[in-house]
Protein backbone atom coordinates (compact mmCIF):
# COMPACT_ATOMS: atom_id res chain seq x y z
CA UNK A 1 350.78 76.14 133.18
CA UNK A 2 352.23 78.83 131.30
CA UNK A 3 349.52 82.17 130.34
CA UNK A 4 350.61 82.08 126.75
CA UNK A 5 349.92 77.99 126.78
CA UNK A 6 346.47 78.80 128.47
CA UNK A 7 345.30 81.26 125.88
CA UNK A 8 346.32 79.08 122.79
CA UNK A 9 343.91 76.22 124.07
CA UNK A 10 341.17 78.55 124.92
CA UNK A 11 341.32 79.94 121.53
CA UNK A 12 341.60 76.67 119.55
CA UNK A 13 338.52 75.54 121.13
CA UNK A 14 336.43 77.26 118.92
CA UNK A 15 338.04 76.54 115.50
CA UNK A 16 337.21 72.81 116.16
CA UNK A 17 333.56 73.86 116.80
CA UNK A 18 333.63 75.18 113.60
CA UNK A 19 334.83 72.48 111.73
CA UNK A 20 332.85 70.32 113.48
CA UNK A 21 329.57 72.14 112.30
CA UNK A 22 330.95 72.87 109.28
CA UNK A 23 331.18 69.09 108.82
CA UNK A 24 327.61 68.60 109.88
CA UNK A 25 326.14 70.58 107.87
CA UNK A 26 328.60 69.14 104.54
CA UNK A 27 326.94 65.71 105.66
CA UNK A 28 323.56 66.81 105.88
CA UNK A 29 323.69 68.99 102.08
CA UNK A 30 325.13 65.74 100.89
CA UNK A 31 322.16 63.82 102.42
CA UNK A 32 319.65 66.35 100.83
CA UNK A 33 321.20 65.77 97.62
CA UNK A 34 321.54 61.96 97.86
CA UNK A 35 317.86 61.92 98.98
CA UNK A 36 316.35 64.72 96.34
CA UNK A 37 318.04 63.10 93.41
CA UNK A 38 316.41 59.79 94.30
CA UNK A 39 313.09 61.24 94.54
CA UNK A 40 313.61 62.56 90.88
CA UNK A 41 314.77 59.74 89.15
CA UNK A 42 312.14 57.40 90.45
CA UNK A 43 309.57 57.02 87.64
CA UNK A 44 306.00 58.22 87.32
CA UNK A 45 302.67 57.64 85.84
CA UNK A 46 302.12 61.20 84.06
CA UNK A 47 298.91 59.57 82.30
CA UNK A 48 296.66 62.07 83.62
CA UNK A 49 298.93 65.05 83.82
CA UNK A 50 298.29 67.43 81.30
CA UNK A 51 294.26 69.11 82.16
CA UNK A 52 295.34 71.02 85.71
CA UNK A 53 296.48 73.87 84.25
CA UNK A 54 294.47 74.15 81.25
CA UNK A 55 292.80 78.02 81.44
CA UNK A 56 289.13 78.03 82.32
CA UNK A 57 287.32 79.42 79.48
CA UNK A 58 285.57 82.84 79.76
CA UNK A 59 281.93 83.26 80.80
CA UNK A 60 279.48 80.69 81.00
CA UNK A 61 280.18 77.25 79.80
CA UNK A 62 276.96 77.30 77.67
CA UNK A 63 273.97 79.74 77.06
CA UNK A 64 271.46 76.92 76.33
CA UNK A 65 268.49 77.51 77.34
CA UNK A 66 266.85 73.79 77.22
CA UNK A 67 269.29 71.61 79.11
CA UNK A 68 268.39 68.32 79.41
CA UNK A 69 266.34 68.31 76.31
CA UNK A 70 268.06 66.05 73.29
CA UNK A 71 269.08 68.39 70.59
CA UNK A 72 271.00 68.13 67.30
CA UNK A 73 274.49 68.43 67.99
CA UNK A 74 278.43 68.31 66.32
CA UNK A 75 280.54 66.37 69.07
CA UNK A 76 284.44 67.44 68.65
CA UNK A 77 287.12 65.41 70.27
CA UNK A 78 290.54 66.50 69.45
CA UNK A 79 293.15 64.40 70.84
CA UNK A 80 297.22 64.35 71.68
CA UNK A 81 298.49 61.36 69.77
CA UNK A 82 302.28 59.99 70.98
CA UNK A 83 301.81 60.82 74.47
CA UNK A 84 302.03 57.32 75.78
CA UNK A 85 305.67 57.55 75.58
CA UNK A 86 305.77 60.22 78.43
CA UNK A 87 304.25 57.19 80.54
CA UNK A 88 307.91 56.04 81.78
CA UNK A 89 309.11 59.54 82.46
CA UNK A 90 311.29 60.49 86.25
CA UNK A 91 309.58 63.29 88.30
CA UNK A 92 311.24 66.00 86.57
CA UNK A 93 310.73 65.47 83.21
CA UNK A 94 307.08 64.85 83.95
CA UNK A 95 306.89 68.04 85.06
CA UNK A 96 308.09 69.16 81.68
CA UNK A 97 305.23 66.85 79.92
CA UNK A 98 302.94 68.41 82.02
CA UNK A 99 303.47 71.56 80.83
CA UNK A 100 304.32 71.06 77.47
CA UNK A 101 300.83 68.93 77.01
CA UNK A 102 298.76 71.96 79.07
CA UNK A 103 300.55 74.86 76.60
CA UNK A 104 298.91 72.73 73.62
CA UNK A 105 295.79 71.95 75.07
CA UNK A 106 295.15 75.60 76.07
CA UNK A 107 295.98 77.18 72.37
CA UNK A 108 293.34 74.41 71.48
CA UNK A 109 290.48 75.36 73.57
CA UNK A 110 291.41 78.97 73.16
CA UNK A 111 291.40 78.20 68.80
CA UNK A 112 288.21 76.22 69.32
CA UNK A 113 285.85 78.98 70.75
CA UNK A 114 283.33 79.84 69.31
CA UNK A 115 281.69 78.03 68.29
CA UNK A 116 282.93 74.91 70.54
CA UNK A 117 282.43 74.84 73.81
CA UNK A 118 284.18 72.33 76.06
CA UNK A 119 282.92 70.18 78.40
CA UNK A 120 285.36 67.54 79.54
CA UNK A 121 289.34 67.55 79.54
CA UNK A 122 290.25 63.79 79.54
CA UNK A 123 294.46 63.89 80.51
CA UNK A 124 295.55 64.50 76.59
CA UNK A 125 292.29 65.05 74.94
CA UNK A 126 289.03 67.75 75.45
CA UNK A 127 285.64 66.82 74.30
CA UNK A 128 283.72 69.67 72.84
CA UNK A 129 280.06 70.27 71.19
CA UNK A 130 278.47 72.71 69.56
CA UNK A 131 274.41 73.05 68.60
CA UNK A 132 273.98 72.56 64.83
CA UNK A 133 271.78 75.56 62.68
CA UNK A 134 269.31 73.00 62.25
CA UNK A 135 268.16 72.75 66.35
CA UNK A 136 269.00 76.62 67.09
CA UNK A 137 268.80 78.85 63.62
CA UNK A 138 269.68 81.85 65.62
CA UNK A 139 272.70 80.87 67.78
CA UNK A 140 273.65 77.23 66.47
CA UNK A 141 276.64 76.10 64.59
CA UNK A 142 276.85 75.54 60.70
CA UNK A 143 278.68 72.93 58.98
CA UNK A 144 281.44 75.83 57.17
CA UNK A 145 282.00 77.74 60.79
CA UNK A 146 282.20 74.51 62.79
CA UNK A 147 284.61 73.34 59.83
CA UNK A 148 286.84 76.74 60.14
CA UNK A 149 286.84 75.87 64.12
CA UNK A 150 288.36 72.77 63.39
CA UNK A 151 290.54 74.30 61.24
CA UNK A 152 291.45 76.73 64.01
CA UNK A 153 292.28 74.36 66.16
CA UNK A 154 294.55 72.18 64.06
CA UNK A 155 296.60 75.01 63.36
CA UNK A 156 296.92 76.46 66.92
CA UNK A 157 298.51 72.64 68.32
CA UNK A 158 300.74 72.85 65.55
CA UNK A 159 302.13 76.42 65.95
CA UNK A 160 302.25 76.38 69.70
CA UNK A 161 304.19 72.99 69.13
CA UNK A 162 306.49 75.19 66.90
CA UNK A 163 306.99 78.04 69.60
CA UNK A 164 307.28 75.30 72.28
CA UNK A 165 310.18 73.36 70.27
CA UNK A 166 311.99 76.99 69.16
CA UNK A 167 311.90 77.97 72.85
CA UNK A 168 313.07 75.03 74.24
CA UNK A 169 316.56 74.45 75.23
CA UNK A 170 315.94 71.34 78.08
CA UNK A 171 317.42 67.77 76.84
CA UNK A 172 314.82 66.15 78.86
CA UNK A 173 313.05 62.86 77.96
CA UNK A 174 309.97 64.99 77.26
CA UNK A 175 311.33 68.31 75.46
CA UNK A 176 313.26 65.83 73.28
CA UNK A 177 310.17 64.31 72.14
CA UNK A 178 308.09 67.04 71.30
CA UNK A 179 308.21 66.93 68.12
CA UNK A 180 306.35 63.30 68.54
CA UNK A 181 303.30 64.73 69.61
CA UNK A 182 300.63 64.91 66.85
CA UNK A 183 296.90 65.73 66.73
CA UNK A 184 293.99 63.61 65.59
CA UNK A 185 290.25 65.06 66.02
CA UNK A 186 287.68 63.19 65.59
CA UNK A 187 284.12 65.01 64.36
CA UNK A 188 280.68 63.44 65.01
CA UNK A 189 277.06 64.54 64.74
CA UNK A 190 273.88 63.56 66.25
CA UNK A 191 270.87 63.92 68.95
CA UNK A 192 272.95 64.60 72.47
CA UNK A 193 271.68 65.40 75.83
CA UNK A 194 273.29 68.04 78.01
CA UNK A 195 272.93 68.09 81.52
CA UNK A 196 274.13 69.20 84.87
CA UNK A 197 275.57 67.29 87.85
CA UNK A 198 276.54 69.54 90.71
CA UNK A 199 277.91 72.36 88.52
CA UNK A 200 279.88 70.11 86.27
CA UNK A 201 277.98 69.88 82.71
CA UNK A 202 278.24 66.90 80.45
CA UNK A 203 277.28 65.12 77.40
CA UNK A 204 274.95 61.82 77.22
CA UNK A 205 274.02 59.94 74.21
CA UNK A 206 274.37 57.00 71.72
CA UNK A 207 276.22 60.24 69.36
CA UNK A 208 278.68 61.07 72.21
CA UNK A 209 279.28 57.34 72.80
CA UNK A 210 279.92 56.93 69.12
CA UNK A 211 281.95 59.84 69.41
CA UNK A 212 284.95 58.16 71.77
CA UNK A 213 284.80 55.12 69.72
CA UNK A 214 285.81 56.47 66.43
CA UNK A 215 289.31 57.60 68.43
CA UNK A 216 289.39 53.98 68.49
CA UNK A 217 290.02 52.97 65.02
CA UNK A 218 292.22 51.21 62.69
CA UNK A 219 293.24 54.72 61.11
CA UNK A 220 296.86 54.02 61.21
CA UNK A 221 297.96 57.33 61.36
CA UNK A 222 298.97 59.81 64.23
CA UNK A 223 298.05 63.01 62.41
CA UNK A 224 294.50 63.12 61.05
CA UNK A 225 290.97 64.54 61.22
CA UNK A 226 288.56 61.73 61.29
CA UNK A 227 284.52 63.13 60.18
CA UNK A 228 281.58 60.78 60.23
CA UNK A 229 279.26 60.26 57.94
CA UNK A 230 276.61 61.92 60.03
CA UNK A 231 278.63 65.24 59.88
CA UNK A 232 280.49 64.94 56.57
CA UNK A 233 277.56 66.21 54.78
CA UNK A 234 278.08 69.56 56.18
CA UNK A 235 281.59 69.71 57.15
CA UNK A 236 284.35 70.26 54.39
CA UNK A 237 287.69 70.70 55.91
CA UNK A 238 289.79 73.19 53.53
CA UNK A 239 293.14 71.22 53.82
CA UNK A 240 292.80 68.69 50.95
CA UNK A 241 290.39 68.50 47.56
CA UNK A 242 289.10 65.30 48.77
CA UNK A 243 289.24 63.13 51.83
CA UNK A 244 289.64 59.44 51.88
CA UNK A 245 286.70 57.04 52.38
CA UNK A 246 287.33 55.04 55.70
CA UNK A 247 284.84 52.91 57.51
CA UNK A 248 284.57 51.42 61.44
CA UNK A 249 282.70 48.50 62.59
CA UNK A 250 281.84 48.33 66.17
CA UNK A 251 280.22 46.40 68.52
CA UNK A 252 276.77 46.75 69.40
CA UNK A 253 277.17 49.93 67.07
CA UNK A 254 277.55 48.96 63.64
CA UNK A 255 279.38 50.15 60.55
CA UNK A 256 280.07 53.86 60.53
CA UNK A 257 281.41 55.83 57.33
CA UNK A 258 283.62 58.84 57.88
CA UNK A 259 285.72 61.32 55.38
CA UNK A 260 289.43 60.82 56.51
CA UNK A 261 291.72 63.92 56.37
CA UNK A 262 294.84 62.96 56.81
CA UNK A 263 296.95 66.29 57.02
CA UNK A 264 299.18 65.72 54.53
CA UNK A 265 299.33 69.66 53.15
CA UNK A 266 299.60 70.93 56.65
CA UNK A 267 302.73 73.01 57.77
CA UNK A 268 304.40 71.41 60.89
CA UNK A 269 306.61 74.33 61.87
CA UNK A 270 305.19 77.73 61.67
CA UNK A 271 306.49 81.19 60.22
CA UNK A 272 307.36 84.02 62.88
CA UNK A 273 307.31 82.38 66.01
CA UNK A 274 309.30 84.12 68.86
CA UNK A 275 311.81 82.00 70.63
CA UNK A 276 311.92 82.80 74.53
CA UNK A 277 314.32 80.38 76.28
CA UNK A 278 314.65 82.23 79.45
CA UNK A 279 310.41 82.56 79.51
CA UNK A 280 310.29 78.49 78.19
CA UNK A 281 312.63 77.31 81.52
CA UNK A 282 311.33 80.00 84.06
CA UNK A 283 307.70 78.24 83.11
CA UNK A 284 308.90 74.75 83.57
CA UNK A 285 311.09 75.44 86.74
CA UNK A 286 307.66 76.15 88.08
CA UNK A 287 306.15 73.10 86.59
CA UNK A 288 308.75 71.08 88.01
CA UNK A 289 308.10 72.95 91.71
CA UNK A 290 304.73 72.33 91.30
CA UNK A 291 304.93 68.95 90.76
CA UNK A 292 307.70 67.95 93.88
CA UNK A 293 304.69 70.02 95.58
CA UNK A 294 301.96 67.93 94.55
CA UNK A 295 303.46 64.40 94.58
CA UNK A 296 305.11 65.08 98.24
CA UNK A 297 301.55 65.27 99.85
């Protein structure tokens, strides 16, 4: 065999190595594609997402000085209305619920303090309490400040729901349906216990029970602020002249008369909020890596 023959074979030798790797790895990023796309379009229960990434309030949770002792208390309950329809959602855009439904949370419980104080995030909800001026003169709630925290809070959910829907430029299932997320709050008042389990504190009561099933009602509305009777004596929300009459009857309960706000005068979109695009996608890039994270385990 000729020299010149000998050298062309010994130097084709390693092009077709390189192809050949170069096809391996083509197969295996097609693979990893095939495979990742797969795992993002199956769907997801996002029921519960929402509370992980709520911020932790600062300082104590409560200053009370007589846990466990039954005391005179305003039970607040604000709660994400149309966020069933995230319940059908594929991995990725429920890692866009789950951050848009955290941002509005957060602006609540920051709004809502003081006087609120929470003590249980439920997936799209947060139940708060305060001690009324009649148990605690010195350091409880009255009916106008717990009124203007309610107030507060209204009007934090629906400005951060502005700045999330002006800094949003995702065409996902759940950044398209922002704008479907309304707020009802429900507003009760009676004798609650607060206690202690292993760090965690909670609420206990006929008033607290009362409480979750006024969210239960026959309202008919999505945006609304719903006060019993027991607390509509002090409580005057500033939003409307007069409120509505509206009644409940429950089992083992009883009828229960509330003042019925429903929103009407309230501003949906709000005046100089800052559009961030780049900030809004950088934040839910993460949400979506935190959630491959946290469902691959």
């Amino acid at each position: 065999m000729r020299p010149e023959s000998m050298t062309a074979m010994q130097g084709g030798a390693p092009h077709w190595g390189m192809l050949l790797l170069m096809l391996v790895l083509l197969v295996l990023a097609v693979v990893g594609i095939v495979l990742l796309t797969r795992y993002f379009v199956r769907p997801v229960d996002v029921s519960t997402l929402g509370a992980t990434r709520v911020t932790k309030p600062d300082g104590p949770v409560s200053d009370d000085p007589n846990p466990g002792i039954e005391r005179d208390t305003f039970v607040v309950i604000p709660d994400i209305s149309g966020y069933t329809r995230f319940m059908q959602l594929t991995r990725f855009a429920a890692g866009h619920a789950q951050f848009v439904v955290a941002q509005l949370l957060d602006a609540i419980m920051t709004a809502a303090q003081p006087p609120l104080l929470p003590t249980r995030v439920e997936g799209d909800s947060v139940m708060f309490y305060t001690v009324s001026e009649r148990a605690d003169p010195a350091k409880g709630a009255s009916g106008p400040k717990l009124a203007a925290a309610v107030h507060d809070m209204v009007t934090a959910f629906y400005r951060k729901r502005a700045e999330l829907l002006a800094g949003n430029l995702c065409p996902c299932e759940a950044c398209k349906h922002i704008t479907g997320l309304e707020l009802k709050v429900v507003v009760h008042r009676g004798n609650v216990v607060r206690y202690q389990l292993r760090g965690l504190e909670d609420l206990s009561g006929v008033t607290v029970i009362e409480a979750h099933r006024l969210l239960k009602n026959s309202v008919g509305r999505e945006r609304y602020v719903l006060v019993s009777e027991a607390a509509a004596a002090d409580v005057r929300l500033p939003w409307e002249r007069a409120p509505e009459q509206h009644r409940e009857a429950y089992d083992g309960i009883g009828e229960m008369h509330c003042d019925l706000y429903p929103l009407r005068e309230l501003p949906l979109t709000a005046s100089g909020v800052l559009k961030s695009p780049l900030r809004d996608m950088a934040a839910k890039l993460a949400s979506n890596i935190q959630t491959l994270a946290g469902t691959a385990r």
